[in-house]
C-alpha atoms as a PDB file:
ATOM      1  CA  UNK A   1       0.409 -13.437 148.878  1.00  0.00           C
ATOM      2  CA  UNK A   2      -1.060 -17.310 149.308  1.00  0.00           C
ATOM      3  CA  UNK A   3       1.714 -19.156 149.897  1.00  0.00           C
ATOM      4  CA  UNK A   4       2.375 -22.726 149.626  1.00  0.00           C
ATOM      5  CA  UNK A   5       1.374 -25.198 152.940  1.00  0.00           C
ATOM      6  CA  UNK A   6       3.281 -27.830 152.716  1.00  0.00           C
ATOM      7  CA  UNK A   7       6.905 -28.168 150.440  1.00  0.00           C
ATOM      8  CA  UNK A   8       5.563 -32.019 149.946  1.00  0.00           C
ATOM      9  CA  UNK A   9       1.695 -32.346 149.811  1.00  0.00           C
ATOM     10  CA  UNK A  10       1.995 -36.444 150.368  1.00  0.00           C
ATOM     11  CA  UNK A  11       3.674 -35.364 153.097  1.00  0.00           C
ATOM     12  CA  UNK A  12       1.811 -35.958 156.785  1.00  0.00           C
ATOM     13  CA  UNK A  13       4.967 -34.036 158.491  1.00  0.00           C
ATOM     14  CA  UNK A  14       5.232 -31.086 155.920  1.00  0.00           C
ATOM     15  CA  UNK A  15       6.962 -28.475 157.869  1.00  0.00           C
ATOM     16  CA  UNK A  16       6.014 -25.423 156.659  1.00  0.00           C
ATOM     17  CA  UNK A  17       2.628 -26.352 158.126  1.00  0.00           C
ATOM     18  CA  UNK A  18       2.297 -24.153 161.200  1.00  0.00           C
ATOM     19  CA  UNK A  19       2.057 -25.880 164.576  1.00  0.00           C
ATOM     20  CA  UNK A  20      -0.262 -23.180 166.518  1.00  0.00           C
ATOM     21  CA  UNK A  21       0.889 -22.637 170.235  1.00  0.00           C
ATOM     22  CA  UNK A  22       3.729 -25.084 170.565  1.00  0.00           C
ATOM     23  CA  UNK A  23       0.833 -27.998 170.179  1.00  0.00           C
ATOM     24  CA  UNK A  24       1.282 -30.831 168.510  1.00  0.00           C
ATOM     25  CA  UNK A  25      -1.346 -31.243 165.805  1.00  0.00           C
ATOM     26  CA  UNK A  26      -2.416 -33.655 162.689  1.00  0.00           C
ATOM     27  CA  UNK A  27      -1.949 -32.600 159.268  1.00  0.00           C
ATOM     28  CA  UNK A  28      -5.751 -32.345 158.830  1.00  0.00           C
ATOM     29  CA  UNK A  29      -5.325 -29.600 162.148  1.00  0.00           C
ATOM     30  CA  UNK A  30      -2.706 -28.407 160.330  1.00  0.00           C
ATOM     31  CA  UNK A  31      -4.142 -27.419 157.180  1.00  0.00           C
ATOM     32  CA  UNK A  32      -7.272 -25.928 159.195  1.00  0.00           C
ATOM     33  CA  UNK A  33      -4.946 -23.532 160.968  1.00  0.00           C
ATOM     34  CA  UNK A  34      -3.395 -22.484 157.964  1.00  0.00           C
ATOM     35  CA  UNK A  35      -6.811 -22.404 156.105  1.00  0.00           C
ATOM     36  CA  UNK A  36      -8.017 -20.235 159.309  1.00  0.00           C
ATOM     37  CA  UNK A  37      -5.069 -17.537 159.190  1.00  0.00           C
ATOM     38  CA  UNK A  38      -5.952 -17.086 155.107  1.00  0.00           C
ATOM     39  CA  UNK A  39      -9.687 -15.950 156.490  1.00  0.00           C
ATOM     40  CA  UNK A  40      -8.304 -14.020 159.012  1.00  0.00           C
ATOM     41  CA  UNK A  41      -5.845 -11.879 156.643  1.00  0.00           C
ATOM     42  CA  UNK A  42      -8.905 -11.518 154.210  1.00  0.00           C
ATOM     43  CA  UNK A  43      -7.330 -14.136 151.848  1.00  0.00           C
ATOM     44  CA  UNK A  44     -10.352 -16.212 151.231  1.00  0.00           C
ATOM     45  CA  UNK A  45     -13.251 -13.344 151.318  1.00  0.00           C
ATOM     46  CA  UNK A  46     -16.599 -13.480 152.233  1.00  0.00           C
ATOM     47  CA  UNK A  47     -19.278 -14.345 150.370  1.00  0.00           C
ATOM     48  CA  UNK A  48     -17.063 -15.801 147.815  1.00  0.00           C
ATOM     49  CA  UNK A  49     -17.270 -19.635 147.084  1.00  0.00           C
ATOM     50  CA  UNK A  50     -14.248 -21.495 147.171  1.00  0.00           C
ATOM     51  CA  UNK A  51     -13.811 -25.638 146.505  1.00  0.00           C
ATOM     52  CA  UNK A  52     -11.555 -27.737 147.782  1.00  0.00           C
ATOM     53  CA  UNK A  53      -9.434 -28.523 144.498  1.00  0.00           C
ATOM     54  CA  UNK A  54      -9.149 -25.090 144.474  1.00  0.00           C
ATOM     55  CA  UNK A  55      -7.733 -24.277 147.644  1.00  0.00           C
ATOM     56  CA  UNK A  56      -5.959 -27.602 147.698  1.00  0.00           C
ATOM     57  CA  UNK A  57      -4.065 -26.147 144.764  1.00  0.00           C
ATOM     58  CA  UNK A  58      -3.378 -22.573 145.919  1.00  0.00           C
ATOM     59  CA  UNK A  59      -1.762 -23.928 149.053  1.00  0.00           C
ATOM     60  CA  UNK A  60       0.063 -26.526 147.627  1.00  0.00           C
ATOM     61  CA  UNK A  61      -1.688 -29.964 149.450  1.00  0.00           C
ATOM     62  CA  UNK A  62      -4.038 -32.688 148.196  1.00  0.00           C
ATOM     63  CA  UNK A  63      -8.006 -32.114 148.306  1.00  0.00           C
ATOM     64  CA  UNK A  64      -9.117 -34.164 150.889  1.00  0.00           C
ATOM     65  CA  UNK A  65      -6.889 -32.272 153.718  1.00  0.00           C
ATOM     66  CA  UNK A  66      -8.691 -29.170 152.502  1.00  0.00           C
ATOM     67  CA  UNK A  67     -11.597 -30.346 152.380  1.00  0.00           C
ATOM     68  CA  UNK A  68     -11.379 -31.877 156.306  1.00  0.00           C
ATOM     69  CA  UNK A  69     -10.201 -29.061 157.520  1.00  0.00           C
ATOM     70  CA  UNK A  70     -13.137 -26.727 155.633  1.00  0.00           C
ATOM     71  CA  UNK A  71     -15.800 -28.867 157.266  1.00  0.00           C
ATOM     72  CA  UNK A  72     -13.792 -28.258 160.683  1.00  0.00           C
ATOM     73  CA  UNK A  73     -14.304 -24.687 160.003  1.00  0.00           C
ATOM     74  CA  UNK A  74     -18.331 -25.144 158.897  1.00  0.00           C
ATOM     75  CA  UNK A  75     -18.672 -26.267 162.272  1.00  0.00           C
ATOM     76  CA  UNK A  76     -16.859 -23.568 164.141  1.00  0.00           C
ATOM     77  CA  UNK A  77     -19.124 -21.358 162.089  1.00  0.00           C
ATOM     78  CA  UNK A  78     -16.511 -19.525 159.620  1.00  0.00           C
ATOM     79  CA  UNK A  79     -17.376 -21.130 156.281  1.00  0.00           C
ATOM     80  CA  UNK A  80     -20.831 -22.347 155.215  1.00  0.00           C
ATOM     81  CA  UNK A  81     -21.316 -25.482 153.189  1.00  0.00           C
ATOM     82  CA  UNK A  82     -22.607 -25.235 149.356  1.00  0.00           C
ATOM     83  CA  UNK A  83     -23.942 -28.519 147.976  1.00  0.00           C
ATOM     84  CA  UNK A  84     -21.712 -29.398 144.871  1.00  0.00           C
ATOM     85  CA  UNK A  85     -19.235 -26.576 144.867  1.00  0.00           C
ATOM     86  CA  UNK A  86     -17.058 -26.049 148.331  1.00  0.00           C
ATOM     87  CA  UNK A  87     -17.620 -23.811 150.573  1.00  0.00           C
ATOM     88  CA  UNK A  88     -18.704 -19.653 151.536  1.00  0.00           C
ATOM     89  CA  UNK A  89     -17.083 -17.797 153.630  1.00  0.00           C
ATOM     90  CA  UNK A  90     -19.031 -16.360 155.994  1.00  0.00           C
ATOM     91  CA  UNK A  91     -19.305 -12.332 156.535  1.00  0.00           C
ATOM     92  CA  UNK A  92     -18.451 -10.625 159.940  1.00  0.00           C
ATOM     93  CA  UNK A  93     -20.237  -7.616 161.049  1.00  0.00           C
ATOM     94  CA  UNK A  94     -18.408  -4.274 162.018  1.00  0.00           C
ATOM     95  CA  UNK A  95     -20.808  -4.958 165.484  1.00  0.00           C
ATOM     96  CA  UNK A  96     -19.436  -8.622 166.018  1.00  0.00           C
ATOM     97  CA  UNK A  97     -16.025  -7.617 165.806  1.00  0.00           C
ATOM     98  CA  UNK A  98     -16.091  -4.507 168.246  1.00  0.00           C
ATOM     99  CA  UNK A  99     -17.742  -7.387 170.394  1.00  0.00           C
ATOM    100  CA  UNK A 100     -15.126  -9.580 170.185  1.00  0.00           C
ATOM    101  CA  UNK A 101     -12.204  -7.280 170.581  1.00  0.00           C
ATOM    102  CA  UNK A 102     -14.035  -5.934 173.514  1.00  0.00           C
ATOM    103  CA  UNK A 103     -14.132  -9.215 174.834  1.00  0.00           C
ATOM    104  CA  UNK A 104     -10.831  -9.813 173.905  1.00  0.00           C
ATOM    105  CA  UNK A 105      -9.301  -6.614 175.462  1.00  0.00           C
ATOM    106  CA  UNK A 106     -11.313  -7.270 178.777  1.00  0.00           C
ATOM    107  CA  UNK A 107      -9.267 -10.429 178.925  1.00  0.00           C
ATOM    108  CA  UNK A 108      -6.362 -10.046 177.656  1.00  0.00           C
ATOM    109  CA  UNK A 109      -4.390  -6.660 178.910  1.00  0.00           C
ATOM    110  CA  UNK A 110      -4.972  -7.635 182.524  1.00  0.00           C
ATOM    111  CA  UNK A 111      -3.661 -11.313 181.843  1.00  0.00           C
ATOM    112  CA  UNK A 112      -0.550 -10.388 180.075  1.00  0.00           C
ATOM    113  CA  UNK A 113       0.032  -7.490 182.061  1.00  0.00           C
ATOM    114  CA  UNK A 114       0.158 -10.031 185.262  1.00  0.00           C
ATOM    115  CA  UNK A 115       2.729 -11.485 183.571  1.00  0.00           C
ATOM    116  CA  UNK A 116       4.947  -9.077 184.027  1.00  0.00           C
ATOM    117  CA  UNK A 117       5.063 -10.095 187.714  1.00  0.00           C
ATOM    118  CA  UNK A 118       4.397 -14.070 187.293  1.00  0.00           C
ATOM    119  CA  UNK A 119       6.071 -15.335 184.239  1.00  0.00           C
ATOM    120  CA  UNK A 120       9.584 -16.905 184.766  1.00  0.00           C
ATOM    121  CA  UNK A 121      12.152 -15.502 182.237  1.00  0.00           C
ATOM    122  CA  UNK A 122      12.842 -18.854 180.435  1.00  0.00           C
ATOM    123  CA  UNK A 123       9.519 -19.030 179.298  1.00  0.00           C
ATOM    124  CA  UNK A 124       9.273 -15.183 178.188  1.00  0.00           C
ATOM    125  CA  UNK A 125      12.790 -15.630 176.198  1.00  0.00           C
ATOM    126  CA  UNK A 126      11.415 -19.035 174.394  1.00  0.00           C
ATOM    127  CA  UNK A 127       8.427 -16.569 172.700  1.00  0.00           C
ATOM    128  CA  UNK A 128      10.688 -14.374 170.682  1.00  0.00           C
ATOM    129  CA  UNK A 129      11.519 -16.331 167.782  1.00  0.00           C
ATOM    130  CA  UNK A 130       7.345 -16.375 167.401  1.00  0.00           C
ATOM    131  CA  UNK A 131       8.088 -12.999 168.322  1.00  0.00           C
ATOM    132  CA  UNK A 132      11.050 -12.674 164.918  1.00  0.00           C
ATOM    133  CA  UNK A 133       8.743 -14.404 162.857  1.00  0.00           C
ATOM    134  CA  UNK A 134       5.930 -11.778 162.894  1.00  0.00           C
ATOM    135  CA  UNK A 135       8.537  -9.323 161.920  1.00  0.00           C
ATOM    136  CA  UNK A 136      10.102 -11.441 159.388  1.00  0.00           C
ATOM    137  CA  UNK A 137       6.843 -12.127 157.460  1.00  0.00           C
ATOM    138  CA  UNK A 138       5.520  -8.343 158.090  1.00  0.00           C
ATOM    139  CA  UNK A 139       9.002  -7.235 156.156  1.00  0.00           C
ATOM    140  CA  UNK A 140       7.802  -9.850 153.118  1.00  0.00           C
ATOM    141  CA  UNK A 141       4.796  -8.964 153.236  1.00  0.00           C
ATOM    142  CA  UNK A 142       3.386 -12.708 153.913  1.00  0.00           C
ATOM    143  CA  UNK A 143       0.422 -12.330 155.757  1.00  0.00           C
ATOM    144  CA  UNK A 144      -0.815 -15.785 156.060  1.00  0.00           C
ATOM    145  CA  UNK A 145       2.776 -16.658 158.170  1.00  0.00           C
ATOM    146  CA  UNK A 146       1.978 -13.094 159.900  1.00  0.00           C
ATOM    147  CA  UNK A 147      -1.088 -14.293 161.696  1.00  0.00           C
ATOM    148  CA  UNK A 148       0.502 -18.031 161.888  1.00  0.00           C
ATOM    149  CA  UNK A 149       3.574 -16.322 164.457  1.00  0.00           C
ATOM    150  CA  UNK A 150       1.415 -14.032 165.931  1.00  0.00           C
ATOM    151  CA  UNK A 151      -1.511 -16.377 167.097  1.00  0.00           C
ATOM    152  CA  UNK A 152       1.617 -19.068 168.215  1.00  0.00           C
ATOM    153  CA  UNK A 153       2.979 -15.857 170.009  1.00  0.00           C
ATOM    154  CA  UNK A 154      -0.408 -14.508 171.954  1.00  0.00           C
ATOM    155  CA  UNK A 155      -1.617 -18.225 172.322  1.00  0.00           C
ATOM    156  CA  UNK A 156       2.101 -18.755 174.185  1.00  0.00           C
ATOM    157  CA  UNK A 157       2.117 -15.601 176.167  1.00  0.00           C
ATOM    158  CA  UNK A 158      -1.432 -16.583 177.436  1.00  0.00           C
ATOM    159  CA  UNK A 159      -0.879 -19.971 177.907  1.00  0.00           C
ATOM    160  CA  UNK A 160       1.737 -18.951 180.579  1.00  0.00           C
ATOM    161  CA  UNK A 161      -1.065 -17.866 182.799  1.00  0.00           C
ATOM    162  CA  UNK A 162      -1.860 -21.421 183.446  1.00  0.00           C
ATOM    163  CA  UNK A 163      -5.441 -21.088 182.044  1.00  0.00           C
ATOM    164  CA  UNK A 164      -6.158 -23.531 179.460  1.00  0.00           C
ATOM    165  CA  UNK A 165     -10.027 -22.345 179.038  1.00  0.00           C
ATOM    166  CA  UNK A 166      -8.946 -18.883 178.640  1.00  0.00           C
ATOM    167  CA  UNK A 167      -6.810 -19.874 175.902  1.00  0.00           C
ATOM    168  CA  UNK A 168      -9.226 -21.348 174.261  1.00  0.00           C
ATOM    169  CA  UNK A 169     -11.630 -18.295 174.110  1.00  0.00           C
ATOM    170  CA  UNK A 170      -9.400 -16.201 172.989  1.00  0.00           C
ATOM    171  CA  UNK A 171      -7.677 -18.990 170.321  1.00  0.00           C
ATOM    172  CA  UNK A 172     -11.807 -19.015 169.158  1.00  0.00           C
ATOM    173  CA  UNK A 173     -12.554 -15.158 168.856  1.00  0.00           C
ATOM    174  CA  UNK A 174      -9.243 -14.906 167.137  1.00  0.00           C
ATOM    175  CA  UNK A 175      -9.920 -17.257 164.539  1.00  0.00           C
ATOM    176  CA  UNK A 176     -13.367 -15.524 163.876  1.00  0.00           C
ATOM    177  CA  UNK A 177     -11.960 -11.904 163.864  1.00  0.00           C
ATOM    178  CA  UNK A 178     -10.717 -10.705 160.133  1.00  0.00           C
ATOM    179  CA  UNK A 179      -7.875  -8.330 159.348  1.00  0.00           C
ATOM    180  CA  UNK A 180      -8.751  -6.660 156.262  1.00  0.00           C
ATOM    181  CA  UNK A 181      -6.508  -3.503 156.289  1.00  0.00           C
ATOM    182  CA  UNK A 182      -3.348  -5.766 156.916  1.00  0.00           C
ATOM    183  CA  UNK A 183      -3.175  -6.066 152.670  1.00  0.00           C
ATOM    184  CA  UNK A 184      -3.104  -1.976 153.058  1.00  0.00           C
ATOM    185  CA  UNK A 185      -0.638  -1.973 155.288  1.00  0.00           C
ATOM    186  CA  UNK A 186       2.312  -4.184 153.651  1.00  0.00           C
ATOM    187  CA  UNK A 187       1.265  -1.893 150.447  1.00  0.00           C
ATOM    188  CA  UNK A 188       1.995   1.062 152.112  1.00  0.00           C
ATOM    189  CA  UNK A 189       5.136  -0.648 154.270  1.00  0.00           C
ATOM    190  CA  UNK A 190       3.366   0.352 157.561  1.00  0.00           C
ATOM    191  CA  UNK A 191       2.958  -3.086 159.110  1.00  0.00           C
ATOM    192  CA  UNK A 192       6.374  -3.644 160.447  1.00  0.00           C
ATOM    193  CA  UNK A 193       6.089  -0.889 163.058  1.00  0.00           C
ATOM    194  CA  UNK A 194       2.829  -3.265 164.484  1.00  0.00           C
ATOM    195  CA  UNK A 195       4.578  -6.037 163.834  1.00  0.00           C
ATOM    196  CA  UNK A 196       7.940  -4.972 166.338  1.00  0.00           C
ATOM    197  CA  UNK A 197       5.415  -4.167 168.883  1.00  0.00           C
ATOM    198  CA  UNK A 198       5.559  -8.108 169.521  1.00  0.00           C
ATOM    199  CA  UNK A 199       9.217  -7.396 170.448  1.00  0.00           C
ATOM    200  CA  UNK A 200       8.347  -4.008 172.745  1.00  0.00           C
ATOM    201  CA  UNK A 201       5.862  -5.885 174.415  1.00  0.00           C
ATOM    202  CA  UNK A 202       8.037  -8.992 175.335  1.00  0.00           C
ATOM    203  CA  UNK A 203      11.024  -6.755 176.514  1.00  0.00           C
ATOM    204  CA  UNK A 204       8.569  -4.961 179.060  1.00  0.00           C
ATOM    205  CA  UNK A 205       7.318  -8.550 180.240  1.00  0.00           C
ATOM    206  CA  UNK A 206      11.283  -8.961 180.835  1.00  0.00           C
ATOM    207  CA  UNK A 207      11.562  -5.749 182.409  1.00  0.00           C
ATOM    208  CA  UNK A 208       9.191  -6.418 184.774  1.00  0.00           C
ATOM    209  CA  UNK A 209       7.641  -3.455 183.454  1.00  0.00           C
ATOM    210  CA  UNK A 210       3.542  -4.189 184.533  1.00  0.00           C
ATOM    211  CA  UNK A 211       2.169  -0.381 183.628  1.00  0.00           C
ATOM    212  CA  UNK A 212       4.269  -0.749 180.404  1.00  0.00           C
ATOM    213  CA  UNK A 213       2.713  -4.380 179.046  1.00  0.00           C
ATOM    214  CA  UNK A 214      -0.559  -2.918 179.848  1.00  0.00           C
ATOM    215  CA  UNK A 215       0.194   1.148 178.253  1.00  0.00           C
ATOM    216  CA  UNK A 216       1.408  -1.923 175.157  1.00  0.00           C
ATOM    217  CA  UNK A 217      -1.195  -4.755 174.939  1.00  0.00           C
ATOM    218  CA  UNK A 218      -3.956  -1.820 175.096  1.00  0.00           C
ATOM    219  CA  UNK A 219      -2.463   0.099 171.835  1.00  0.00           C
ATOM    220  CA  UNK A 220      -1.722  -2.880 169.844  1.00  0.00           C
ATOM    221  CA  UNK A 221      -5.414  -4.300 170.523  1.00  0.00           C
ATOM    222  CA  UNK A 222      -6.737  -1.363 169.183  1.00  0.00           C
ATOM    223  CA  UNK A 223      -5.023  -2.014 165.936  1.00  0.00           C
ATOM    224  CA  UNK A 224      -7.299  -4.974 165.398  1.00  0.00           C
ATOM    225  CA  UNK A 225     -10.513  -2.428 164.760  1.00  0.00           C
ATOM    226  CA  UNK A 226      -7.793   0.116 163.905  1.00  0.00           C
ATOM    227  CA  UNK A 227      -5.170  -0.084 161.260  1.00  0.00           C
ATOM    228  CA  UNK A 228      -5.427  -4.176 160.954  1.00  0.00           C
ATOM    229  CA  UNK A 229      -9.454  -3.499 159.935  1.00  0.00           C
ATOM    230  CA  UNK A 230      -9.594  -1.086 157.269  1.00  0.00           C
ATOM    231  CA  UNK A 231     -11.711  -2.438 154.560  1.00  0.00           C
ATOM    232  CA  UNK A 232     -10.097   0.630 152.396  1.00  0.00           C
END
């Protein structure tokens, strides 16, 4: 389900590169967040070695973006280094991710449910193509441009609370959380009905609908040590 980065790998404005929460961003940022989302969707696993020639050519871009962007990871602590053959992907424990969807949950279904009462309607409407996306890439069964739309889409919704520092906790714990069962869900065509819950949740924003965004953003969390996690 890899798909290819970048429709011109010489390219420094290749736009199938994704462009995480509206920012603009460098190829080498780029490649990262695309690298990222592959770790997150259990693309690259752990404990497995992987070198940049062979990443560069799986995602379609030259070697020394990959191999940037992997040492941008090393630091950020979701890859380790291997002298003379790339780089490891570092295991997550069953405990560290209940952590960090705890942590995530504790911050983010009372900020999006405020929302409902804060955010003007302009900005709401200009998240649903993010919003499309996740459903057009659950229906193909591309996972990578699955967690591409929805981090741009929960990075966006946050971002309208006016709290740059929150969205960069959350942006972090995301990009350190993995998604193994999302491979068992597109298998079993199961991952659409998550994925329209993007949809549900931005219509109750709309609706003004505060108990509703809450009743949502607390079921679809779950789904992240739910139905997203399954290692089965």
């Amino acid at each position: 389900m890899m798909r290819d980065m970048a429709q011109n790998p010489q390219h420094a404005d290749a736009p199938a590169l994704p462009r995480l929460g509206g920012r603009r961003s460098s190829f080498r940022e780029r490649v990262a967040d695309a690298l990222r989302a592959a770790l997150i969707a259990g693309e690259l696993r752990p404990g497995e070695v992987y070198s940049a020639p062979s990443l560069a050519a799986r995602f379609g871009v030259s070697a020394t973006p990959v191999r940037e962007a992997m040492l941008d990871l090393a630091k950020e602590g979701l890859v380790d280094t291997v002298p003379n053959k790339g780089f490891r992907v570092t295991a997550v424990s069953d405990r560290q991710l209940d952590e960090y969807t705890q942590i995530r949950a504790l911050i983010e279904i009372p900020t999006v449910a405020d929302l409902a009462r804060s955010a003007d309607r302009v900005s709401l409407e200009a998240l649903r193509p993010a919003a499309r996306e996740i459903v057009t890439a659950a229906a193909a069964g591309d996972l990578i441009a699955y967690v591409e739309a929805d981090t741009r889409f929960h990075l966006g919704l946050l971002a309208l609370a006016g709290n740059a520092h929150l969205v960069e906790v959350i942006a972090d714990l995301r990009g350190r959380s993995r998604l193994y069962g999302l491979t068992a869900l597109v298998e079993a065509g199961r991952l659409l009905a998550s994925a329209e819950e993007h949809l549900e949740l931005l219509d109750a924003l709309l609706e003004r609908d505060e108990k509703a965004v809450a009743e949502i953003m607390t079921r679809h969390l779950g789904h992240v040590r739910g139905l997203w996690a399954a290692k089965d």
